[in-house]
Protein backbone atom coordinates (compact mmCIF):
# COMPACT_ATOMS: atom_id res chain seq x y z
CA UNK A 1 55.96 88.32 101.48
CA UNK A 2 53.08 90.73 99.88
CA UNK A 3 51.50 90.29 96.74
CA UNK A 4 50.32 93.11 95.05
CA UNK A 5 47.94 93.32 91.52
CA UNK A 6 49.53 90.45 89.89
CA UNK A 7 48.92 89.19 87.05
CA UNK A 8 50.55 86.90 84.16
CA UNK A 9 49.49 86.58 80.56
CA UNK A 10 50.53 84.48 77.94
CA UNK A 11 48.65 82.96 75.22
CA UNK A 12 46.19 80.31 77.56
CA UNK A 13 47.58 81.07 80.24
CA UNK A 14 46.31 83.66 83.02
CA UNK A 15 46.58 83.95 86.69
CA UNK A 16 45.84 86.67 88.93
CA UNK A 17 46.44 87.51 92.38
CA UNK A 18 45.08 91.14 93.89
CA UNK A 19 46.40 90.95 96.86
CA UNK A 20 47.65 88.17 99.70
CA UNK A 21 50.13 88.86 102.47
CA UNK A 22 52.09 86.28 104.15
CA UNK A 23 53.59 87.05 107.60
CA UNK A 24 57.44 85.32 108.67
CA UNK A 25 56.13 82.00 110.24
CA UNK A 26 52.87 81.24 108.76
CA UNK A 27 53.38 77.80 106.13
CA UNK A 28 50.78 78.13 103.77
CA UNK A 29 48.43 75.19 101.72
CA UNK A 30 47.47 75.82 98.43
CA UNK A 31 44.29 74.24 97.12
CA UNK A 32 43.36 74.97 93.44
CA UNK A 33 40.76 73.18 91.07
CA UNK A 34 43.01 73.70 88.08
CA UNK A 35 46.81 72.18 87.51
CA UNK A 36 47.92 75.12 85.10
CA UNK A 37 47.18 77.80 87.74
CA UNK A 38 49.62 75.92 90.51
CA UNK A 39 52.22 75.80 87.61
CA UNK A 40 51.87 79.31 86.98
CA UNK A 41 52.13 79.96 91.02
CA UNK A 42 55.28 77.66 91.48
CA UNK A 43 57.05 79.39 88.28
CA UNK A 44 56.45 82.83 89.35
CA UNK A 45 57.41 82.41 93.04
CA UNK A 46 60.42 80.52 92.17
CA UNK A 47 61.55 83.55 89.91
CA UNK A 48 61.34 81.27 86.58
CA UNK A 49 58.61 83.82 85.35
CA UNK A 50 57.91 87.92 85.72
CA UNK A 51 54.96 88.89 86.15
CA UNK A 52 52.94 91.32 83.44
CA UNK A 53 52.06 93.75 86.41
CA UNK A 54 51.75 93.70 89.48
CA UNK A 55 54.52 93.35 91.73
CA UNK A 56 55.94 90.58 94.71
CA UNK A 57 57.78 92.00 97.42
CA UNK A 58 60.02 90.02 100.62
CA UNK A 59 60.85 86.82 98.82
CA UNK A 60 63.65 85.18 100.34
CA UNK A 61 66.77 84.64 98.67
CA UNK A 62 67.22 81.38 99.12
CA UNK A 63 64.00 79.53 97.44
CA UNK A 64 63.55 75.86 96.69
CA UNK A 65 60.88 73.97 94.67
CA UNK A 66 60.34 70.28 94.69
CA UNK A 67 57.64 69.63 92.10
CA UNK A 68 56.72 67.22 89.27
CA UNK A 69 57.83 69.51 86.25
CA UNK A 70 61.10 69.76 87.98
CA UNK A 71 61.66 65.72 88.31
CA UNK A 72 60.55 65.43 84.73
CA UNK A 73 63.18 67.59 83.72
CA UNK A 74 66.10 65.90 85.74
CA UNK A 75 64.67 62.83 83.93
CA UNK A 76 65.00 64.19 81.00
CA UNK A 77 68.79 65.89 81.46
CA UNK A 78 69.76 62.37 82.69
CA UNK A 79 68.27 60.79 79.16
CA UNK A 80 70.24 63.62 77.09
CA UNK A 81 73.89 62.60 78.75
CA UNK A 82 72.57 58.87 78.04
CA UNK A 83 75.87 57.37 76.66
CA UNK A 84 74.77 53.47 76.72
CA UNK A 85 75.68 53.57 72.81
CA UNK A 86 79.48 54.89 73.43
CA UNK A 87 79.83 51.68 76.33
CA UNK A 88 79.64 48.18 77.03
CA UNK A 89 77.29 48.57 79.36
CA UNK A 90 73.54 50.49 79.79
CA UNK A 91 74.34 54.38 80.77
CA UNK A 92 71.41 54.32 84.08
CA UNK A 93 72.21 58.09 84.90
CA UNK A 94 74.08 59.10 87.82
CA UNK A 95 73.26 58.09 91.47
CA UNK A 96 71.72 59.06 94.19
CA UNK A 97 74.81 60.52 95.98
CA UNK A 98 75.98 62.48 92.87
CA UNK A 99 72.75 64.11 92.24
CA UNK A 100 72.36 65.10 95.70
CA UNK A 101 76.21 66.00 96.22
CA UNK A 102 75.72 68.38 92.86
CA UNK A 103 73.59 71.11 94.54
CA UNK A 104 76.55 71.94 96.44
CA UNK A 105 76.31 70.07 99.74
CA UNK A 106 78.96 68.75 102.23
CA UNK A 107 79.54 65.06 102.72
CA UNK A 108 78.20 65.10 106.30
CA UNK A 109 75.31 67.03 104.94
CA UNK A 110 75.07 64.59 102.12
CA UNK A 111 74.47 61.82 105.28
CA UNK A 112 72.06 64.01 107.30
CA UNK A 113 69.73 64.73 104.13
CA UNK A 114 69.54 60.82 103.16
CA UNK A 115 69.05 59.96 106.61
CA UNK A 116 66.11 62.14 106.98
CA UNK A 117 64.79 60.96 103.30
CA UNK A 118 64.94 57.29 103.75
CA UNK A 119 67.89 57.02 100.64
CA UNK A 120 70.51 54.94 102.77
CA UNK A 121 69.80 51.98 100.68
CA UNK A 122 69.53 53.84 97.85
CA UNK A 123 72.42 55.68 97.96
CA UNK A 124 74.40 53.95 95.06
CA UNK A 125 71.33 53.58 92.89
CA UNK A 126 70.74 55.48 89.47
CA UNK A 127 68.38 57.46 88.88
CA UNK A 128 66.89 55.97 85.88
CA UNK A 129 66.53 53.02 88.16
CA UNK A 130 64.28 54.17 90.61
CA UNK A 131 60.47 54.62 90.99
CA UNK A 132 58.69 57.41 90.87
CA UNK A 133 57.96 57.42 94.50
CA UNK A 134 62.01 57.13 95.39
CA UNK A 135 62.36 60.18 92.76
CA UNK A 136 60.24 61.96 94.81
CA UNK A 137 62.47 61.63 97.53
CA UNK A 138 65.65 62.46 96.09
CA UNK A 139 64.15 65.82 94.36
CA UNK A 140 63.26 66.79 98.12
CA UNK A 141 66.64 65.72 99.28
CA UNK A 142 68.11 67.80 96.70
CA UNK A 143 66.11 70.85 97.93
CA UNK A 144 67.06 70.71 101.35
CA UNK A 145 70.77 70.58 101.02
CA UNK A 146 70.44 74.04 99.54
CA UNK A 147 69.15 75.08 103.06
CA UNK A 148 66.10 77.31 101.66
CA UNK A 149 64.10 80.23 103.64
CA UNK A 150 61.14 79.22 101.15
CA UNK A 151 60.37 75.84 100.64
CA UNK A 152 57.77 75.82 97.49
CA UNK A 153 56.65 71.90 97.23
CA UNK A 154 53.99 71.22 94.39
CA UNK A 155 52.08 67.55 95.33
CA UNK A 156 55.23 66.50 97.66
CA UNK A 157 53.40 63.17 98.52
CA UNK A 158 52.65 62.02 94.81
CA UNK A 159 53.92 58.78 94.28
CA UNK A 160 54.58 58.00 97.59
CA UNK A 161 53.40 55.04 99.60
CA UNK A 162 51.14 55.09 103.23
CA UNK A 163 54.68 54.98 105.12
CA UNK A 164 56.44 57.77 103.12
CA UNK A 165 53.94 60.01 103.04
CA UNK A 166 53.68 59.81 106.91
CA UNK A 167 57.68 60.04 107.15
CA UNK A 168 57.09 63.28 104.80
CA UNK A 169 54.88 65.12 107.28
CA UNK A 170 57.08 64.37 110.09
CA UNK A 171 59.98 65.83 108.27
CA UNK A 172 58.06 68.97 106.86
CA UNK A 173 57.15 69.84 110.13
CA UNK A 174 60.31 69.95 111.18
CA UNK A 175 61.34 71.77 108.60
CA UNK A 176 59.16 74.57 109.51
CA UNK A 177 60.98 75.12 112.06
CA UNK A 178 63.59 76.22 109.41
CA UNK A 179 62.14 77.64 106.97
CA UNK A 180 58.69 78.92 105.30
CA UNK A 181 56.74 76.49 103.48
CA UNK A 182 53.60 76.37 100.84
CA UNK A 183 52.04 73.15 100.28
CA UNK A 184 50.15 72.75 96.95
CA UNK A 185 48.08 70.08 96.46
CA UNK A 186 44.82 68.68 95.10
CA UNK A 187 43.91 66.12 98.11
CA UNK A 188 42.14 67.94 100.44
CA UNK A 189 43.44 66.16 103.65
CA UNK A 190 46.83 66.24 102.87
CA UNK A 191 48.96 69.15 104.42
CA UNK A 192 51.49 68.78 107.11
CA UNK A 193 50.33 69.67 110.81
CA UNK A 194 52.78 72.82 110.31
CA UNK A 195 50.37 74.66 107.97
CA UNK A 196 48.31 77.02 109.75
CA UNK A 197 46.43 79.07 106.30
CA UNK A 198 45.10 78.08 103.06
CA UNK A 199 44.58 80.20 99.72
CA UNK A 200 41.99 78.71 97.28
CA UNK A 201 42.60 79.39 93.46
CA UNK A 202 39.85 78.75 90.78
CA UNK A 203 41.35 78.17 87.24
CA UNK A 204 42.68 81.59 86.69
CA UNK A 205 42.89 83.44 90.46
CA UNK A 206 43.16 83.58 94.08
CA UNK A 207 39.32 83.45 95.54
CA UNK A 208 39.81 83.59 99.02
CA UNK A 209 42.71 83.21 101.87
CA UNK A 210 41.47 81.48 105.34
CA UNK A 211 42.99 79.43 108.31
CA UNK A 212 43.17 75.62 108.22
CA UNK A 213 40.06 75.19 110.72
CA UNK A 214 38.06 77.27 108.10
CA UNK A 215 38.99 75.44 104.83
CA UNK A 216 38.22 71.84 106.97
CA UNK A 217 34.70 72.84 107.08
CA UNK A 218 34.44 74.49 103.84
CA UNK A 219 31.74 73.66 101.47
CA UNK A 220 33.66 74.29 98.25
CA UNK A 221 34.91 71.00 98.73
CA UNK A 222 31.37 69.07 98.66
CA UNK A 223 30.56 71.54 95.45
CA UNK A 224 34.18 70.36 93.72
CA UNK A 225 33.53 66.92 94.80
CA UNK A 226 29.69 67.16 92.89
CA UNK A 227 30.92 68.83 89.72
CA UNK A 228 33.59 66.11 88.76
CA UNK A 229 31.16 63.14 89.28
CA UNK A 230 28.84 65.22 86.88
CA UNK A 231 31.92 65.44 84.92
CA UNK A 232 33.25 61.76 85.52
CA UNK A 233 29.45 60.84 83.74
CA UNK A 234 30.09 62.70 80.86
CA UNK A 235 33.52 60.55 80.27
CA UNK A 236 31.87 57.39 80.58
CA UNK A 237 29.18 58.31 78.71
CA UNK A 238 31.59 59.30 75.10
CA UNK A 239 32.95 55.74 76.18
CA UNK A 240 29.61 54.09 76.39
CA UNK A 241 28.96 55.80 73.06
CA UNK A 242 31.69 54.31 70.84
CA UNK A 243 32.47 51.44 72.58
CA UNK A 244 32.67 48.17 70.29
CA UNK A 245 32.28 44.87 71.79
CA UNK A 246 36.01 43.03 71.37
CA UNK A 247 36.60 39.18 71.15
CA UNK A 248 39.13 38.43 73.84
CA UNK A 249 41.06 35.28 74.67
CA UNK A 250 40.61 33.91 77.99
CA UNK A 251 42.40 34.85 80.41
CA UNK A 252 44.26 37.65 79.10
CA UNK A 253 46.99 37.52 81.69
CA UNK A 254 48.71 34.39 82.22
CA UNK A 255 52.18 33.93 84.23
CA UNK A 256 53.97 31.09 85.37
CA UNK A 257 56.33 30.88 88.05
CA UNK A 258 57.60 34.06 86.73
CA UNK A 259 60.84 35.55 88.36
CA UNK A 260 62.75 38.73 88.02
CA UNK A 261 66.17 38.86 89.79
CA UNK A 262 69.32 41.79 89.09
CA UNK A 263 72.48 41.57 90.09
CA UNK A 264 72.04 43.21 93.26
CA UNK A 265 69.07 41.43 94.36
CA UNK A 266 65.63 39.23 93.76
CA UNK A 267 62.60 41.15 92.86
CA UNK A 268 60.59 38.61 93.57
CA UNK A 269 59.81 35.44 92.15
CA UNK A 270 56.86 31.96 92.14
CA UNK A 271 54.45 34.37 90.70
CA UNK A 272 51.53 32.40 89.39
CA UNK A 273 48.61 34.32 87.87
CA UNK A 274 46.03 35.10 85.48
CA UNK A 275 43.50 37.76 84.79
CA UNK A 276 40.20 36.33 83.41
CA UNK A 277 37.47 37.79 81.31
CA UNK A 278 35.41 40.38 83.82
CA UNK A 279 37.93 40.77 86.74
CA UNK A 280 39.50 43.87 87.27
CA UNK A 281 43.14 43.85 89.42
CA UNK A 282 44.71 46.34 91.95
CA UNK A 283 47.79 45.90 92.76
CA UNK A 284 49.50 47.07 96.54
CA UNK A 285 52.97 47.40 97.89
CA UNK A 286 55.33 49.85 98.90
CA UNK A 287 57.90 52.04 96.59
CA UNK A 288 60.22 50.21 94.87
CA UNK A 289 58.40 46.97 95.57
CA UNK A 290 58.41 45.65 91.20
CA UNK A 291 54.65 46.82 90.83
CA UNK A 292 55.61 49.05 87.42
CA UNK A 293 58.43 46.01 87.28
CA UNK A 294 55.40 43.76 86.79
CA UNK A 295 53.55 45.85 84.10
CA UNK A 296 56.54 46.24 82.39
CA UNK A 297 56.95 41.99 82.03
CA UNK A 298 53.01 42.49 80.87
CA UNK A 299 53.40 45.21 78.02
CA UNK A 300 57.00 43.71 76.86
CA UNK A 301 59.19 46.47 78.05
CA UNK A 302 61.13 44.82 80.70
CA UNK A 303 63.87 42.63 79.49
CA UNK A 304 63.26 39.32 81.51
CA UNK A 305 59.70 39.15 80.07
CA UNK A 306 61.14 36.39 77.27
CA UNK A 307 62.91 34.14 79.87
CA UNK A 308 59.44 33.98 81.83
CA UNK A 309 56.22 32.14 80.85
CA UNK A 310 54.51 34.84 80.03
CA UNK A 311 50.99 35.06 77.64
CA UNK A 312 49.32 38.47 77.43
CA UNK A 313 45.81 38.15 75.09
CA UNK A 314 46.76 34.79 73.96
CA UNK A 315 50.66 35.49 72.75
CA UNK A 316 53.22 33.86 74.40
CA UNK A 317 56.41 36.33 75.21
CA UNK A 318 59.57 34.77 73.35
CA UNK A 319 57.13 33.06 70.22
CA UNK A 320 57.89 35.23 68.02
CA UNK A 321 55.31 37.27 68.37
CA UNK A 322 54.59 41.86 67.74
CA UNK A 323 54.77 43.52 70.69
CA UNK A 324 52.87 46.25 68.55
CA UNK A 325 50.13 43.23 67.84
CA UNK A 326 50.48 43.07 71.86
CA UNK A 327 50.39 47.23 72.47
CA UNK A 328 47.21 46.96 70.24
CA UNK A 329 44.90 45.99 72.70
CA UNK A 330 46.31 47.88 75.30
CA UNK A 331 46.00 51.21 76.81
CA UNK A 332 48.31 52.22 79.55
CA UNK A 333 48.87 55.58 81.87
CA UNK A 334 52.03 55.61 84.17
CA UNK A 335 55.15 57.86 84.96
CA UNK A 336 57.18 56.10 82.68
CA UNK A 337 55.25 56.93 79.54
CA UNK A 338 55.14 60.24 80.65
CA UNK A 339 58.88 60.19 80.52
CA UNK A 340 58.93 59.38 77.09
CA UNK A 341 56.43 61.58 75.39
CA UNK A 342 58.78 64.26 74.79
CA UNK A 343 57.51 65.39 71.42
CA UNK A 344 56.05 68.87 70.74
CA UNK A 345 52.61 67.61 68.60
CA UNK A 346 49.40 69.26 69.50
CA UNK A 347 46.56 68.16 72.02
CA UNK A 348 44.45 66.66 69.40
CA UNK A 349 47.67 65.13 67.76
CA UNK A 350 48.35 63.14 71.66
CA UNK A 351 44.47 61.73 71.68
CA UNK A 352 44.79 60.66 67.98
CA UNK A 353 48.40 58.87 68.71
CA UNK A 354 46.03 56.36 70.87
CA UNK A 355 44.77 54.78 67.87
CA UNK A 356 48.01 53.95 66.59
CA UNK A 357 50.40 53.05 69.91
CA UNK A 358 52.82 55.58 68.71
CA UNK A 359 54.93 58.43 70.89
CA UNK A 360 53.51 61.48 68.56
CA UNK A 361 51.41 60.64 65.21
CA UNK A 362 52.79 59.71 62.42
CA UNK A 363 50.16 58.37 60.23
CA UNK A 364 47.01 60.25 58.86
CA UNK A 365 44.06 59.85 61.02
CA UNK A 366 40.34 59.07 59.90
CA UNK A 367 37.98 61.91 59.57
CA UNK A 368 35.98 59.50 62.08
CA UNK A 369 39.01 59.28 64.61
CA UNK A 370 39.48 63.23 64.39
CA UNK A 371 36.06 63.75 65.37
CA UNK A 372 35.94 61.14 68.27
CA UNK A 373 39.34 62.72 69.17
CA UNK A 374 37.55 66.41 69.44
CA UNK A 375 34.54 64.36 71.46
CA UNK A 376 37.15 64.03 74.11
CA UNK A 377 39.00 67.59 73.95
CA UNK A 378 34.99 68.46 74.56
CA UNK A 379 34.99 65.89 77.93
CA UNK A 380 37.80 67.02 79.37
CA UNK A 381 36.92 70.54 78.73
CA UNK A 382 40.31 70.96 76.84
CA UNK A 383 38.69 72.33 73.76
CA UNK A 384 40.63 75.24 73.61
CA UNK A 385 43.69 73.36 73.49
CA UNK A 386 43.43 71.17 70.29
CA UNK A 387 45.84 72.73 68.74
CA UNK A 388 48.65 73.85 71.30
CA UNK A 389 51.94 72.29 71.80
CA UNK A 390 52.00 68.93 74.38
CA UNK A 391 55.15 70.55 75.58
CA UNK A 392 53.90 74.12 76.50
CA UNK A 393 50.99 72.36 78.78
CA UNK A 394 51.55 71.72 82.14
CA UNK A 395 52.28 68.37 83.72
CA UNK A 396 48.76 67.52 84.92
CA UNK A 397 47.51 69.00 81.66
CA UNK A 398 49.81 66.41 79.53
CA UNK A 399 48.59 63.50 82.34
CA UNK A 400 45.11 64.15 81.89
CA UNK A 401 45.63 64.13 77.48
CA UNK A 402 47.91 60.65 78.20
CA UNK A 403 44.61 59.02 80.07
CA UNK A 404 42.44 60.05 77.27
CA UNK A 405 44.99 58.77 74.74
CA UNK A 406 44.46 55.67 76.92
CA UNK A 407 41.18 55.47 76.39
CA UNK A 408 40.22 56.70 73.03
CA UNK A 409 41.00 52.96 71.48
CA UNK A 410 38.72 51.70 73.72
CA UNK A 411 41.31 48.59 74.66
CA UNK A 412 40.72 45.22 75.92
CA UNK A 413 42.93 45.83 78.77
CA UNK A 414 43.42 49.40 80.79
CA UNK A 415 46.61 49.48 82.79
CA UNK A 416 46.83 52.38 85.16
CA UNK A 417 50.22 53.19 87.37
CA UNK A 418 49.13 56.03 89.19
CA UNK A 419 47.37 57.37 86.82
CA UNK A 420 46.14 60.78 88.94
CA UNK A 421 50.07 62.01 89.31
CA UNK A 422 49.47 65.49 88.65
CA UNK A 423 45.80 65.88 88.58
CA UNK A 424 44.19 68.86 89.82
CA UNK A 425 41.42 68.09 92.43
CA UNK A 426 38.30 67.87 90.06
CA UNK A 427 40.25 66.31 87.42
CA UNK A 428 41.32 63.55 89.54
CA UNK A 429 38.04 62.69 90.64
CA UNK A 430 36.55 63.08 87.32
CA UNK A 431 38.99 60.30 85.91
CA UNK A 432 38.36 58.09 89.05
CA UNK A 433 34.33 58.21 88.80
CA UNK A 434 35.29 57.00 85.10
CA UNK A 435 37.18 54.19 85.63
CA UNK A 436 34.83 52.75 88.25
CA UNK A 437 32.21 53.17 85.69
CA UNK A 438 34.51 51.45 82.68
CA UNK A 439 35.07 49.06 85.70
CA UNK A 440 31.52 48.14 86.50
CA UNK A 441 30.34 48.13 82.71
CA UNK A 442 33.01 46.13 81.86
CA UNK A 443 34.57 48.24 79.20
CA UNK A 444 37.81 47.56 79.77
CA UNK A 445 39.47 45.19 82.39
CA UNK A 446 41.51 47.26 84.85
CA UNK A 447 45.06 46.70 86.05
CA UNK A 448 45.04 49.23 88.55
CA UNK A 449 48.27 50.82 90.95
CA UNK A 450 47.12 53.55 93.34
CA UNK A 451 48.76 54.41 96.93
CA UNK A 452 46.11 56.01 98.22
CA UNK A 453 43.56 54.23 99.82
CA UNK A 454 40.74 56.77 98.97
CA UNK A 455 41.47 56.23 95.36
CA UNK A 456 40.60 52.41 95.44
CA UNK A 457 37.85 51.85 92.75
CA UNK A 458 34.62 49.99 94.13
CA UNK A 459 34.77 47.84 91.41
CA UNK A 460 37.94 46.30 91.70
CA UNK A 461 37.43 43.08 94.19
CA UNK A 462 41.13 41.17 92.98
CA UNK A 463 44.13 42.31 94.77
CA UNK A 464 48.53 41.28 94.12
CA UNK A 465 49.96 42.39 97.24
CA UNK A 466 53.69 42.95 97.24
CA UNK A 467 55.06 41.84 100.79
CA UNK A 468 58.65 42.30 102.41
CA UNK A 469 60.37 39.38 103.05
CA UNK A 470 64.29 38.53 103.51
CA UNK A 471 64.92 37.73 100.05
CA UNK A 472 62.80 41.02 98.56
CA UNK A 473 59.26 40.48 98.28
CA UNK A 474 56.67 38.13 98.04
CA UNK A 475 53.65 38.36 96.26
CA UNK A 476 50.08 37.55 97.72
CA UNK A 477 46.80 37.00 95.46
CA UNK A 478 43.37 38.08 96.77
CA UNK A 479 40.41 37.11 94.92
């Protein structure tokens, strides 16, 4: 494949490539310090953009992508054919089997591919159903059964846990034996022993092409890992700046032999717990364990939360209390929400929907809140997108606007479900030398999910483990 005085333009976004050749047997990593340039990169290769000049030359015919734009948008398609209002029963999407079956693959292929993915107990699940890290699985399944020369994978191993991701690498490897691969990412250690080269991109082009021994001594990453901690500061310090000390009950989390059970199995149940005044929480477990399961009892979005004893800052789930007086003293960053901001306001219009819980804004802002609002366009250097569409951004683009909109209200409670899905490299550290700053000051009290050992926070000494057992999982408490 040669590349050849590329370039795309349109409006904010720019990427350019002079030249880069890559030989029949080399699987390539990607590294770049901005999100919208590996959008651009996955979109052009793919086809789903022409270049303004510049030409590419030897694709393969057969090209797959598994990326986190993509599973958004199967999300979405599966919401749009949502017919739970025309039934008896909720609409949860198709399954596993049908979405994989739908890209045109035999039924013995069908059992190879979900072998090799880790879907056999999934198979009958929907996919509205599943986490994000079991998404992420059946987006790669659905590559593979279209038996692709070029593999194009955009952060493969977000959202999956320590076992999965290792499972991934075994099966990318042998994939290469297959087929071509390129590996973007943002976490410098994590590319498949099959990738031999790596291309660095800035925020706008390719700097430099080298082999995987060169880019594992290459300073770039000490200079990256500087300039977001500089950056990180300058978050914590608009916080400092406008934060208001809030009256709190104590403890702000208290459950009671809670228990969450569907019809084809037990969750888990016994859970006694409480988050007091100053602790911060992580919680651990594997995909599809109830961690976002347990948040969801916490903000009021999962059913089961009023036939549990349940108190979240003082009101009791089931008394008759707002879930909006709830949602008021909360900020929260996960896939799920994600999902559901699917409205086309601008940049400024997503930090300014923090102050008022709402999916878009709908009610006229302070002069005040504007100008706090443009304080954090300023921090996370997204100035010069105050006034563009949510929708036209890229995913990590829209991730890093839904952490600020976390933030902006400066709430009592901060819950973060992998928050850094997305991220670019500088961006994700940026946002984690933050929260361990909110964390050690205080600021907020964290309720923290992260798979990723390297992204534990410092700060954070309070652990809910979820643990296999026969019945589902069991749930440990370290303090």
């Amino acid at each position: 494949m040669q590349v050849k005085k590329l370039k795309y333009k349109q409006g904010i976004a720019e990427l350019s490539i002079s030249d880069c050749h890559i030989e029949r047997g080399q699987h390539w990593g990607i590294f770049s310090s901005h999100s919208q340039c590996s959008a651009l990169i996955v979109r052009m290769l793919s086809g789903e953009l022409q270049p303004t000049s510049g030409d590419i030359s030897g694709l393969p015919e057969r090209i797959a992508c598994v990326s986190l734009e993509l599973q958004q948008s199967l999300l979405e398609e599966q919401l749009a054919k949502d017919e739970t209002d025309f039934q008896d029963s909720i609409d949860y999407g198709s399954t596993v089997e049908q979405l994989i079956l739908e890209m045109g693959c035999t039924e013995s292929e069908l059992n190879d591919v979900i072998e090799k993915t880790d879907l056999n107990t999934l198979r009958q699940r929907h996919f509205k159903q599943l986490s994000t890290g079991e998404t992420r699985r059946v987006m790669l399944a659905r590559a593979l059964v279209t038996k692709p020369q070029l593999l194009i994978l955009d952060e493969p191993y977000a959202g999956l846990d320590v076992a999965h991701r290792a499972a991934l690498s075994e099966l990318l490897n042998l994939c290469a034996q297959q087929m071509q691969l390129l590996v973007i990412t943002s976490r410098e250690d994590e590319l498949p022993s099959c990738i031999n080269h790596v291309a660095l991109f800035d925020h706008r082009s390719l700097t430099q092409q080298m082999t995987l021994e060169e880019w594992h001594n290459h300073p770039i990453k000490q200079h990256i890992q500087k300039l977001s901690q500089q950056k990180g500061g300058s978050v914590f310090e608009l916080l400092e700046s406008y934060h208001q000390q809030q009256d709190v009950p104590n403890p702000l989390i208290d459950m009671r032999n809670v228990k969450v059970e569907y019809l084809d199995g037990l969750i888990f149940k016994d859970l006694t717990w409480q988050v007091l005044q100053g602790q911060h929480w992580q919680v651990r477990g594997p995909n599809g364990c109830g961690k976002s399961t347990l948040l969801g009892l916490i903000m009021g979005d999962h059913p089961q939360c009023y036939c549990n004893d349940i108190t979240v800052l003082g009101m009791k789930r089931g008394s008759g209390e707002s879930i909006w007086d709830v949602k008021r003293q909360i900020g929260i960053v996960s896939s799920a929400l994600h999902l559901q901001y699917r409205v086309g306001c601008s940049a400024l219009d997503v930090l300014l929907s923090g102050f008022f819980d709402s999916i878009g804004l709908y009610e006229q802002p302070s002069k005040k809140q504007v100008q706090q609002a443009q304080h954090w366009l300023d921090a996370l250097e997204m100035r010069s997108l105050e006034k563009e569409s949510f929708r036209a951004l890229d995913y990590g683009q829209q991730r890093l606007l839904l952490i600020g909109r976390a933030l902006i209200k400066q709430p009592a409670l901060l819950i973060l479900d992998e928050p850094y899905q997305g991220l670019d490299f500088i961006n994700r550290k940026l946002v984690h030398c933050a929260l361990n700053r909110i964390a050690q000051a205080n600021l907020s009290q964290l309720l923290y999910v992260t798979h990723y050992q390297e992204d534990a926070l410092g700060a954070i000494d309070n652990f809910i483990d979820f643990v296999p057992d026969s019945e589902g999982h069991r749930i440990e408490i370290t303090k």
